[in-house]
Protein backbone atom coordinates (compact mmCIF):
# COMPACT_ATOMS: atom_id res chain seq x y z
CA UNK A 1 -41.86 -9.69 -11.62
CA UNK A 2 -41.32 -5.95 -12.32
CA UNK A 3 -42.29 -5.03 -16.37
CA UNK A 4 -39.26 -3.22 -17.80
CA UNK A 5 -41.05 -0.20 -18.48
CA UNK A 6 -41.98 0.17 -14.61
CA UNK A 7 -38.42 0.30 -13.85
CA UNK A 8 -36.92 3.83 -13.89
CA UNK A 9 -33.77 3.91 -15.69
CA UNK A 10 -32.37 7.02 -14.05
CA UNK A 11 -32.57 5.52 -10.74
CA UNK A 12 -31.29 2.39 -12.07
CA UNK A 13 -28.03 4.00 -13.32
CA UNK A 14 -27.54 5.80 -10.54
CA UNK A 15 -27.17 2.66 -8.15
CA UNK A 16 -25.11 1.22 -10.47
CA UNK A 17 -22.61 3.75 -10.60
CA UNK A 18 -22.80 4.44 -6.84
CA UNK A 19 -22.08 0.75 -6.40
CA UNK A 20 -18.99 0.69 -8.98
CA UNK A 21 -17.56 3.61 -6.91
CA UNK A 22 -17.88 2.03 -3.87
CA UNK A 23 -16.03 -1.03 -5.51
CA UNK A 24 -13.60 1.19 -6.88
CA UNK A 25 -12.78 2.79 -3.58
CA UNK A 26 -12.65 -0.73 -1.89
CA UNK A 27 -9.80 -1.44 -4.33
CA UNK A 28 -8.01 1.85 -3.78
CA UNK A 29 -8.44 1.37 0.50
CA UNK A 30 -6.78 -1.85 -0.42
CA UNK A 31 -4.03 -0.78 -3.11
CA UNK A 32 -3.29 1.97 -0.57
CA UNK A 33 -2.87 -0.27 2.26
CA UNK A 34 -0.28 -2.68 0.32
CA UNK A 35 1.17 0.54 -1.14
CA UNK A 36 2.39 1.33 2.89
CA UNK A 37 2.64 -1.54 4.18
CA UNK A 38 5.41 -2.28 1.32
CA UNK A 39 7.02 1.23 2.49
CA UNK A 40 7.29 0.54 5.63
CA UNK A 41 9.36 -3.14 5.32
CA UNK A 42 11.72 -1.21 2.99
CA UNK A 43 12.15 1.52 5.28
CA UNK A 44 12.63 -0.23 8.18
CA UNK A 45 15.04 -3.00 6.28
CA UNK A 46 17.10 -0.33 5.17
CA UNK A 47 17.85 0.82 8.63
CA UNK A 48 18.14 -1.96 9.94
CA UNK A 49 20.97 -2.83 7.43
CA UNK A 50 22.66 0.58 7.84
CA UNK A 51 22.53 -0.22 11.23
CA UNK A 52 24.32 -3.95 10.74
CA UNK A 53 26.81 -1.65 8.49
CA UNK A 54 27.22 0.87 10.80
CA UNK A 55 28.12 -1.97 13.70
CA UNK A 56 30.33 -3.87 11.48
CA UNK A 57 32.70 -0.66 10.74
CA UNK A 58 32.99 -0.02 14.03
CA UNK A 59 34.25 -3.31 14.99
CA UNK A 60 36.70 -2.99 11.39
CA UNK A 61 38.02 0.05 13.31
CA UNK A 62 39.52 -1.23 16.47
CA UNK A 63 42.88 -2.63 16.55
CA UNK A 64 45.46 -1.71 13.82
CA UNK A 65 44.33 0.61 11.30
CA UNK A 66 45.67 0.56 7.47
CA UNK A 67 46.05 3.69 5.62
């Protein structure tokens, strides 16, 4: 086993924080990735639902129309 005092502490610290920022930038890929994925089922419910909106006034507007 490696003595403490053969160990370089610079070096040490250095992979240590280059691992955390990996981590780190794992979690943002992923917060990211729910971040648009979320965007992109509201976005496409909403038009969907203007669409339904859109289809059901159109059908209110045949026939007899009230002022």
């Amino acid at each position: 086993m490696l003595k403490l005092s053969e160990i370089d502490l610079g070096s040490a610290l250095l992979s240590t924080f280059i691992l955390f920022g990996f981590i780190a930038t794992a979690f943002v890929v992923v917060k990211l990735t729910i971040i648009g994925i979320n965007y992109v089922k509201v976005n496409y419910l909403k038009e969907e639902g203007e669409e339904k909106v859109k289809k059901k006034n159109e059908d209110e507007t045949k026939g007899f129309q009230s002022q």
